[in-house]
C-alpha atoms as a PDB file:
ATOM      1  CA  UNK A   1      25.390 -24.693  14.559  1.00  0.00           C
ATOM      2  CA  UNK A   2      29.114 -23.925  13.971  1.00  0.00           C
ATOM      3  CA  UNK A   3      28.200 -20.398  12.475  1.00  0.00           C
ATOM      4  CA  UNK A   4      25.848 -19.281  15.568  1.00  0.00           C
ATOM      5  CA  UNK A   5      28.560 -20.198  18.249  1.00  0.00           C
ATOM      6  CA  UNK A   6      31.300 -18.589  16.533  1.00  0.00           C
ATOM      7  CA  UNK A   7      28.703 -15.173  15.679  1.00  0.00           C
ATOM      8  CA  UNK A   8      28.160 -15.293  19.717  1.00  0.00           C
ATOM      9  CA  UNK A   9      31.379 -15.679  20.594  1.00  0.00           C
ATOM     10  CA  UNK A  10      32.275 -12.441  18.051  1.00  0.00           C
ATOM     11  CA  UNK A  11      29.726 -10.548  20.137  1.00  0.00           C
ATOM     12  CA  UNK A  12      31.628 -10.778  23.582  1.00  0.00           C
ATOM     13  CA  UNK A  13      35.065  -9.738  24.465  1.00  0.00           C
ATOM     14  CA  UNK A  14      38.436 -12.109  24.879  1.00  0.00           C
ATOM     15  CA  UNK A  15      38.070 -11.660  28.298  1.00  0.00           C
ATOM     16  CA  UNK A  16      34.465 -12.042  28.886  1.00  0.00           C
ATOM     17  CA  UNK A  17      34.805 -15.478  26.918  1.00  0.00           C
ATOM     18  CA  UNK A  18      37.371 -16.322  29.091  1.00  0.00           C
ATOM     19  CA  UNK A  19      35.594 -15.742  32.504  1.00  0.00           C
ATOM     20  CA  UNK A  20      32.543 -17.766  31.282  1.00  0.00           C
ATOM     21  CA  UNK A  21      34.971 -20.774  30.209  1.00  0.00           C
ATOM     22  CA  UNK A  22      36.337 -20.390  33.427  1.00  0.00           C
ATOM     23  CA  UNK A  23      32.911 -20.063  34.997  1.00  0.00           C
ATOM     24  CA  UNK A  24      31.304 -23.319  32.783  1.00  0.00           C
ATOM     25  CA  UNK A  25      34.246 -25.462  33.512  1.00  0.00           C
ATOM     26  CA  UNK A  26      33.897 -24.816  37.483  1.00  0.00           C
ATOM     27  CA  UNK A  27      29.856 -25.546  36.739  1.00  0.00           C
ATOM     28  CA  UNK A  28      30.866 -28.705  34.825  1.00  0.00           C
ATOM     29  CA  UNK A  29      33.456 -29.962  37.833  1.00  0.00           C
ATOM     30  CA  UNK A  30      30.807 -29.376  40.835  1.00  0.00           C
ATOM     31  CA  UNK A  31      28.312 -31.426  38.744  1.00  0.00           C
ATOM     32  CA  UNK A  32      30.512 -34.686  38.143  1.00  0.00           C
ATOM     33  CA  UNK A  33      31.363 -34.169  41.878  1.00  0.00           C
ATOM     34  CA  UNK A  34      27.800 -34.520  42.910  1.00  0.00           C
ATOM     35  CA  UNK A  35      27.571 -37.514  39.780  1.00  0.00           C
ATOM     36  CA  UNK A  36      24.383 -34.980  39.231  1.00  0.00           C
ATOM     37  CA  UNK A  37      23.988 -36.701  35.350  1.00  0.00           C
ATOM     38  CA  UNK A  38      21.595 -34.514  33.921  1.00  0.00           C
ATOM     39  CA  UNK A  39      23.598 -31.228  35.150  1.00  0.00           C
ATOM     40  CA  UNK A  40      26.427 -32.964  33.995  1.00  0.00           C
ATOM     41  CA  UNK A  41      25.278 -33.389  30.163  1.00  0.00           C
ATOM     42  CA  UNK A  42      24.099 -29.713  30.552  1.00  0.00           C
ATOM     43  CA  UNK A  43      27.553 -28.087  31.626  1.00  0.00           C
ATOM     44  CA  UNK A  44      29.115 -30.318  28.664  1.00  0.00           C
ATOM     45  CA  UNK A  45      26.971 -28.779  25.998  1.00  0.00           C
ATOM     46  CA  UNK A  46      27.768 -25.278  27.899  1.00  0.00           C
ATOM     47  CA  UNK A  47      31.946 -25.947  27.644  1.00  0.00           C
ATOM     48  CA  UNK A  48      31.667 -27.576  24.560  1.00  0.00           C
ATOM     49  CA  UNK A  49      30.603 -24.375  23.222  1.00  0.00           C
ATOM     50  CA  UNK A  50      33.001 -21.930  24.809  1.00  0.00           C
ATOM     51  CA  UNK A  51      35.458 -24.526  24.038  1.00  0.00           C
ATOM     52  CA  UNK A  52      34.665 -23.974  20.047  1.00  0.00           C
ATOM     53  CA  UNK A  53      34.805 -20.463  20.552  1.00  0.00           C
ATOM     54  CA  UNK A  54      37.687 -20.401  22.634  1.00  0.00           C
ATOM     55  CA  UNK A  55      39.534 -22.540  19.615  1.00  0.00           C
ATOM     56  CA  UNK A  56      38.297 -19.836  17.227  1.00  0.00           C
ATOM     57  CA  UNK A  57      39.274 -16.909  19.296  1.00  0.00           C
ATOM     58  CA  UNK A  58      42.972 -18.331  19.558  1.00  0.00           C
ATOM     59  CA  UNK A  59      43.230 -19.945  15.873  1.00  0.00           C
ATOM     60  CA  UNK A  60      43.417 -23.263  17.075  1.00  0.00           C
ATOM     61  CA  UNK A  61      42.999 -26.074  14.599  1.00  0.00           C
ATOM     62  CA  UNK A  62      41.050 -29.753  15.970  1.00  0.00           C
ATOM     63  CA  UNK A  63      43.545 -31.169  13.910  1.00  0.00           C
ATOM     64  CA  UNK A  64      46.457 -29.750  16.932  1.00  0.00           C
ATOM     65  CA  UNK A  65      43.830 -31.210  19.507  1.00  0.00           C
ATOM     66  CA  UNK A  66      43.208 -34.274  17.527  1.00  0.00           C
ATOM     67  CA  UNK A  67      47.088 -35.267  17.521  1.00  0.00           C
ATOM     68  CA  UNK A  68      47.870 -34.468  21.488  1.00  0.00           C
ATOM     69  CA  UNK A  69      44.815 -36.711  21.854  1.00  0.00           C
ATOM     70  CA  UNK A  70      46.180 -38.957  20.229  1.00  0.00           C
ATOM     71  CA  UNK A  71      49.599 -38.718  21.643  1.00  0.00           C
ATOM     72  CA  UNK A  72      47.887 -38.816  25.048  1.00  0.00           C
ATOM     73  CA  UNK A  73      45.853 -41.982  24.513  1.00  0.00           C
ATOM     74  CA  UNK A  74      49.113 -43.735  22.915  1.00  0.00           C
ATOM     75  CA  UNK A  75      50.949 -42.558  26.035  1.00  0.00           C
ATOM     76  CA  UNK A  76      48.645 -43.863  28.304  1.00  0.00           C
ATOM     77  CA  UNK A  77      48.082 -46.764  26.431  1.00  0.00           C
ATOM     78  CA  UNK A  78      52.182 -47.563  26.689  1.00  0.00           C
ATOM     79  CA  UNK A  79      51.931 -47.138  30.383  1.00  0.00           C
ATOM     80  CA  UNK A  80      49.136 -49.823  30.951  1.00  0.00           C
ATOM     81  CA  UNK A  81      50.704 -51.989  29.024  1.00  0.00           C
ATOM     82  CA  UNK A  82      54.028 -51.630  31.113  1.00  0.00           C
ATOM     83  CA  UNK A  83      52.119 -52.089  34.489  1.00  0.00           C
ATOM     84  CA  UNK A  84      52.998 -48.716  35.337  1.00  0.00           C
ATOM     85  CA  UNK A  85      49.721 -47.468  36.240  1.00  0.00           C
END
Protein backbone atom coordinates (compact mmCIF):
# COMPACT_ATOMS: atom_id res chain seq x y z
CA UNK A 1 0.00 0.00 0.00
CA UNK A 2 3.11 2.08 0.90
CA UNK A 3 4.36 1.92 -2.83
CA UNK A 4 0.87 3.16 -4.45
CA UNK A 5 0.61 6.27 -2.06
CA UNK A 6 4.03 7.32 -2.50
CA UNK A 7 3.68 6.57 -6.79
CA UNK A 8 0.46 9.04 -6.38
CA UNK A 9 1.93 11.39 -4.49
CA UNK A 10 5.07 11.44 -7.30
CA UNK A 11 2.33 12.17 -9.82
CA UNK A 12 1.15 15.61 -8.30
CA UNK A 13 3.09 18.67 -7.57
CA UNK A 14 4.53 19.98 -3.92
CA UNK A 15 2.00 22.35 -4.01
CA UNK A 16 -0.94 20.49 -5.20
CA UNK A 17 -0.14 17.92 -2.28
CA UNK A 18 -0.12 20.61 -0.09
CA UNK A 19 -3.57 22.20 -0.93
CA UNK A 20 -5.25 18.73 -0.67
CA UNK A 21 -3.56 18.19 2.93
CA UNK A 22 -4.80 21.40 3.64
CA UNK A 23 -8.14 20.63 2.03
CA UNK A 24 -8.43 16.81 3.90
CA UNK A 25 -7.45 18.19 7.20
CA UNK A 26 -10.32 21.03 7.01
CA UNK A 27 -12.70 17.84 5.76
CA UNK A 28 -11.41 15.82 8.74
CA UNK A 29 -12.06 18.94 11.42
CA UNK A 30 -15.81 19.73 10.12
CA UNK A 31 -16.51 15.97 10.54
CA UNK A 32 -15.37 15.52 14.33
CA UNK A 33 -17.28 18.85 14.76
CA UNK A 34 -20.49 17.34 13.62
CA UNK A 35 -19.16 13.80 15.74
CA UNK A 36 -20.34 12.57 12.00
CA UNK A 37 -18.29 8.92 12.82
CA UNK A 38 -18.40 7.39 9.62
CA UNK A 39 -17.14 10.76 7.78
CA UNK A 40 -14.82 10.91 10.42
CA UNK A 41 -13.02 7.37 9.76
CA UNK A 42 -13.23 8.44 6.04
CA UNK A 43 -11.27 11.88 6.28
CA UNK A 44 -8.66 9.81 8.55
CA UNK A 45 -7.89 7.31 5.87
CA UNK A 46 -7.86 10.52 3.39
CA UNK A 47 -5.02 12.52 5.81
CA UNK A 48 -3.43 9.54 6.71
CA UNK A 49 -2.46 9.27 3.22
CA UNK A 50 -1.38 12.78 2.34
CA UNK A 51 0.21 12.63 5.63
CA UNK A 52 2.59 9.59 4.24
CA UNK A 53 3.15 11.44 1.27
CA UNK A 54 3.66 14.62 2.78
CA UNK A 55 6.52 12.72 5.09
CA UNK A 56 7.99 11.41 1.82
CA UNK A 57 7.88 14.62 -0.05
CA UNK A 58 9.86 16.40 2.89
CA UNK A 59 12.24 13.31 3.93
CA UNK A 60 10.75 12.93 7.11
CA UNK A 61 11.55 9.81 9.08
CA UNK A 62 8.41 8.14 11.65
CA UNK A 63 11.21 7.59 13.74
CA UNK A 64 11.39 11.99 14.19
CA UNK A 65 7.48 11.67 14.66
CA UNK A 66 7.73 8.68 16.82
CA UNK A 67 10.12 10.55 19.43
CA UNK A 68 8.06 14.12 19.61
CA UNK A 69 5.22 11.68 20.28
CA UNK A 70 6.75 10.43 22.66
CA UNK A 71 8.13 13.53 24.16
CA UNK A 72 4.57 14.87 23.95
CA UNK A 73 2.83 12.02 25.77
CA UNK A 74 5.74 12.11 28.56
CA UNK A 75 5.07 15.85 28.76
CA UNK A 76 1.63 15.56 29.20
CA UNK A 77 1.88 12.75 31.26
CA UNK A 78 4.28 15.01 33.83
CA UNK A 79 1.63 17.63 33.84
CA UNK A 80 -1.28 15.30 35.05
CA UNK A 81 0.62 14.00 37.40
CA UNK A 82 1.49 17.56 38.85
CA UNK A 83 -2.27 18.62 38.86
CA UNK A 84 -1.48 21.10 36.38
CA UNK A 85 -4.04 20.31 33.94
Amino acid sequence: MKNEIIRQADHFSLVDRKNKFIEELSELIRAVSRNDIDNVKEEIADVTILLIQYMDKYHIRSTEIITRMEYKLYRTSELIEKGEI
